[in-house]
N, C-alpha and C. Protein backbone atom coordinates (compact mmCIF):
# COMPACT_ATOMS: atom_id res chain seq x y z
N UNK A 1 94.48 208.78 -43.51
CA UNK A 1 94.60 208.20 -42.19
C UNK A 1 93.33 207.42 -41.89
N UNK A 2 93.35 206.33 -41.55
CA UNK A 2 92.41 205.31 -41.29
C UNK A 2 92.40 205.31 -39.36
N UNK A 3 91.09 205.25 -39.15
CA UNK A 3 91.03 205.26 -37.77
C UNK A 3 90.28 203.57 -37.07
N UNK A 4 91.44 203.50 -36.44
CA UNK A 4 90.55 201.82 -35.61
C UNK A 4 89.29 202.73 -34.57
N UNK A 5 88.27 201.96 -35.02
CA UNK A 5 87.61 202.02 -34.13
C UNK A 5 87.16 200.40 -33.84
N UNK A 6 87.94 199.71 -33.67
CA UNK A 6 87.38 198.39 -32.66
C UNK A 6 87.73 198.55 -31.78
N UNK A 7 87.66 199.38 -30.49
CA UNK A 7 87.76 199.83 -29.21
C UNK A 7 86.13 200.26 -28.92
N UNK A 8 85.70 200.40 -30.07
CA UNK A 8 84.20 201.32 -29.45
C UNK A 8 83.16 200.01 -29.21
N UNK A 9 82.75 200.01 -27.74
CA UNK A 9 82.00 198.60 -27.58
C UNK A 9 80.32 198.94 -28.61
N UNK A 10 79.90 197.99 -28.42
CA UNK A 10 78.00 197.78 -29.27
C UNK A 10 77.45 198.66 -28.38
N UNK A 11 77.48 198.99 -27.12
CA UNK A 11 76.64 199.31 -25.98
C UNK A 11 76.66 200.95 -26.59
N UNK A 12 77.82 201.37 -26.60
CA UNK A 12 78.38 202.86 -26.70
C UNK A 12 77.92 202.97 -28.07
N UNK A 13 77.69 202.24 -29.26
CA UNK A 13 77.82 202.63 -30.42
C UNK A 13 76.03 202.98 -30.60
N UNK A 14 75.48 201.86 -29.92
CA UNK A 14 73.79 201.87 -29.83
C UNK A 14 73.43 203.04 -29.40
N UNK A 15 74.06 203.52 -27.96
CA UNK A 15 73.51 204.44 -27.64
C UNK A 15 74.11 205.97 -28.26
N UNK A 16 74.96 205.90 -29.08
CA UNK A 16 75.38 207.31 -29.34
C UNK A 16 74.33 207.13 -30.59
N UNK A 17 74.16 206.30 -31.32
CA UNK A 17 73.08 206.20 -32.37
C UNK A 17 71.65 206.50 -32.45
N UNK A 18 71.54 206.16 -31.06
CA UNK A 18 69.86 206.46 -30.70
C UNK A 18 69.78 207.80 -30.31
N UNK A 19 70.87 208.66 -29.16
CA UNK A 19 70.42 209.94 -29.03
C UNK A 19 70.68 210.63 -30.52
N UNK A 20 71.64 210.59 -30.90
CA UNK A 20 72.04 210.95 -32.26
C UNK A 20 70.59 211.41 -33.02
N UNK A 21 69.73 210.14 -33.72
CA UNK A 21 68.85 210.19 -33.87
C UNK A 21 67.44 210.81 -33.57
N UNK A 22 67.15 210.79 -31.90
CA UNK A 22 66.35 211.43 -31.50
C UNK A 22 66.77 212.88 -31.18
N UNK A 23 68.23 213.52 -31.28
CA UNK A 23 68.16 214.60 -31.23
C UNK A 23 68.09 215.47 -32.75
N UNK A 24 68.44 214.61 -33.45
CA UNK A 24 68.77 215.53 -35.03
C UNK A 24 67.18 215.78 -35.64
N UNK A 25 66.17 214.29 -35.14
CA UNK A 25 65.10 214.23 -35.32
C UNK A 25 63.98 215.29 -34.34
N UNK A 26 64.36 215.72 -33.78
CA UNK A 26 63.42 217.14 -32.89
C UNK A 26 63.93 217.87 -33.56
N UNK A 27 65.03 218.02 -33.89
CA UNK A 27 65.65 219.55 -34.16
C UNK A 27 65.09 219.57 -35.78
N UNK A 28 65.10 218.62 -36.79
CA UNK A 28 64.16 218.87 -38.17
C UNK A 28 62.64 218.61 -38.35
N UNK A 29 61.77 218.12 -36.80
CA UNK A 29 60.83 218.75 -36.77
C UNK A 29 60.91 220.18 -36.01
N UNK A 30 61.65 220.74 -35.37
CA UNK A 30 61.28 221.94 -35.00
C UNK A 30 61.50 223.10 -36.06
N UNK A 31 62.10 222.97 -37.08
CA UNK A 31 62.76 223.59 -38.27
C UNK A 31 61.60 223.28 -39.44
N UNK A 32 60.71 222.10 -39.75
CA UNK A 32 59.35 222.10 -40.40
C UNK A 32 58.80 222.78 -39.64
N UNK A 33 57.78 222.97 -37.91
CA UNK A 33 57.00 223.75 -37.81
C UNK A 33 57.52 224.84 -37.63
N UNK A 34 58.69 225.53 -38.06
CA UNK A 34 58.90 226.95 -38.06
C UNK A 34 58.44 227.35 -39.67
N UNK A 35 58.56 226.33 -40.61
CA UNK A 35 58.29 226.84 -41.54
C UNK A 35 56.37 226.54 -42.06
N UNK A 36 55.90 226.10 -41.00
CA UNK A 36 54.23 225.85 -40.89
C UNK A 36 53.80 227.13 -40.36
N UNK A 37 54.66 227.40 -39.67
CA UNK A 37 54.64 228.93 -38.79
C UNK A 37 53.57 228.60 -37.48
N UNK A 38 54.11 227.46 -36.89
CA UNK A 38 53.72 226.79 -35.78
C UNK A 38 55.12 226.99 -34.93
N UNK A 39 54.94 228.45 -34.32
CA UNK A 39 56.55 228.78 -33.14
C UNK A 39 56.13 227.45 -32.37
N UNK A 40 54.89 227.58 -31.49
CA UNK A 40 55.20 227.31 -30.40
C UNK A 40 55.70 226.04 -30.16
N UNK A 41 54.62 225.16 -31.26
CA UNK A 41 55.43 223.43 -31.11
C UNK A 41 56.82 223.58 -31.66
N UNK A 42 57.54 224.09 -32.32
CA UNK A 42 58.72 224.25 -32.64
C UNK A 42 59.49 224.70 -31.27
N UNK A 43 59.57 225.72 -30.98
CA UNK A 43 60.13 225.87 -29.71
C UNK A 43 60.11 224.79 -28.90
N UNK A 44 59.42 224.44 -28.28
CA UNK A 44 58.84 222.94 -27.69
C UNK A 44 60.23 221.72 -28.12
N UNK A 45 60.23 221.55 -29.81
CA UNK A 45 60.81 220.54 -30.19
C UNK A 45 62.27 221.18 -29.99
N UNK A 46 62.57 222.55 -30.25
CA UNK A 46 64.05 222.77 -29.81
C UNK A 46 64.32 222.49 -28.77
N UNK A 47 63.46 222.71 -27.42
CA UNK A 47 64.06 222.76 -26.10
C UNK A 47 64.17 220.89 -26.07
N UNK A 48 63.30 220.13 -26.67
CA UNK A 48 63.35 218.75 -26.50
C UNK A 48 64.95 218.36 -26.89
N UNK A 49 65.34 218.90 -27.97
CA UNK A 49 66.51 218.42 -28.20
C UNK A 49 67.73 219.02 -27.69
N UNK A 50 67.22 220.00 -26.98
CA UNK A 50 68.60 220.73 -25.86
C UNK A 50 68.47 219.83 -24.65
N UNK A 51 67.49 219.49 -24.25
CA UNK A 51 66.95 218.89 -23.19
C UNK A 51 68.04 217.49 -23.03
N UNK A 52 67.48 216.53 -24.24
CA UNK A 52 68.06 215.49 -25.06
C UNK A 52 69.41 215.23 -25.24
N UNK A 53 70.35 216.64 -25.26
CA UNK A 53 71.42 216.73 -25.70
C UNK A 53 72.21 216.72 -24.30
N UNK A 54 71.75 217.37 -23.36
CA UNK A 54 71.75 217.31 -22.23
C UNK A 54 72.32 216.11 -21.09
N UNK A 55 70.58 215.12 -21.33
CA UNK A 55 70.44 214.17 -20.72
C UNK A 55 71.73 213.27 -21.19
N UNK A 56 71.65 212.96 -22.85
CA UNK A 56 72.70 212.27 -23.81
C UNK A 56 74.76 212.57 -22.94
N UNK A 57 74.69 213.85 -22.77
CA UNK A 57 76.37 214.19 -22.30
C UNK A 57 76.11 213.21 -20.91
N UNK A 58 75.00 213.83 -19.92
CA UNK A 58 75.13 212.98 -18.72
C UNK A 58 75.69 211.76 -18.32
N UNK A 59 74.68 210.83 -19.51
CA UNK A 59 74.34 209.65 -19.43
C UNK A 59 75.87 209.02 -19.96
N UNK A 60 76.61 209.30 -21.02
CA UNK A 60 77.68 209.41 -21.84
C UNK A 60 79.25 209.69 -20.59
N UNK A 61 78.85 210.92 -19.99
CA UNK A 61 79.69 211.07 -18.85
C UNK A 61 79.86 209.83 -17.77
N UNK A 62 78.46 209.82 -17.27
CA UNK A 62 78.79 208.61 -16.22
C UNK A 62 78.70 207.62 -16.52
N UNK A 63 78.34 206.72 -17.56
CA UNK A 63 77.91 205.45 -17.70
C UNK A 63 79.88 205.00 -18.89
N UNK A 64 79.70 205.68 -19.78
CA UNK A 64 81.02 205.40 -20.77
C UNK A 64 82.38 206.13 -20.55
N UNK A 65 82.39 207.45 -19.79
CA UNK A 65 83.98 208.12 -19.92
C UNK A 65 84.40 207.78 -18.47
């Protein structure tokens, strides 16, 4: 099964790309300083990307659905 996606505008594709990015990217630095055995900046970088993930549904909710 082949899926059209030429419905998905540039605007929506940019921005699911960028949080995408900045959230997968906190979450594998917070997963290196767990293994530096640096909790606390790790913790730090998890909550950034819950935070992130967060802001991302919001922004996604009101601006695209």
């Amino acid at each position: 099964m082949i899926a059209d996606v030429s419905d998905v505008s540039l605007s929506l594709f940019v921005f699911g790309a960028v949080f995408l990015l900045l959230i997968f990217s906190l979450i594998s630095v917070g997963v290196l300083r767990m293994f530096q055995q640096r909790y606390r900046v790790a913790w730090f970088s998890f909550g950034g990307a819950a935070v992130s993930s967060i802001i991302f549904y919001l922004l996604l909710s009101g601006w695209f659905l």
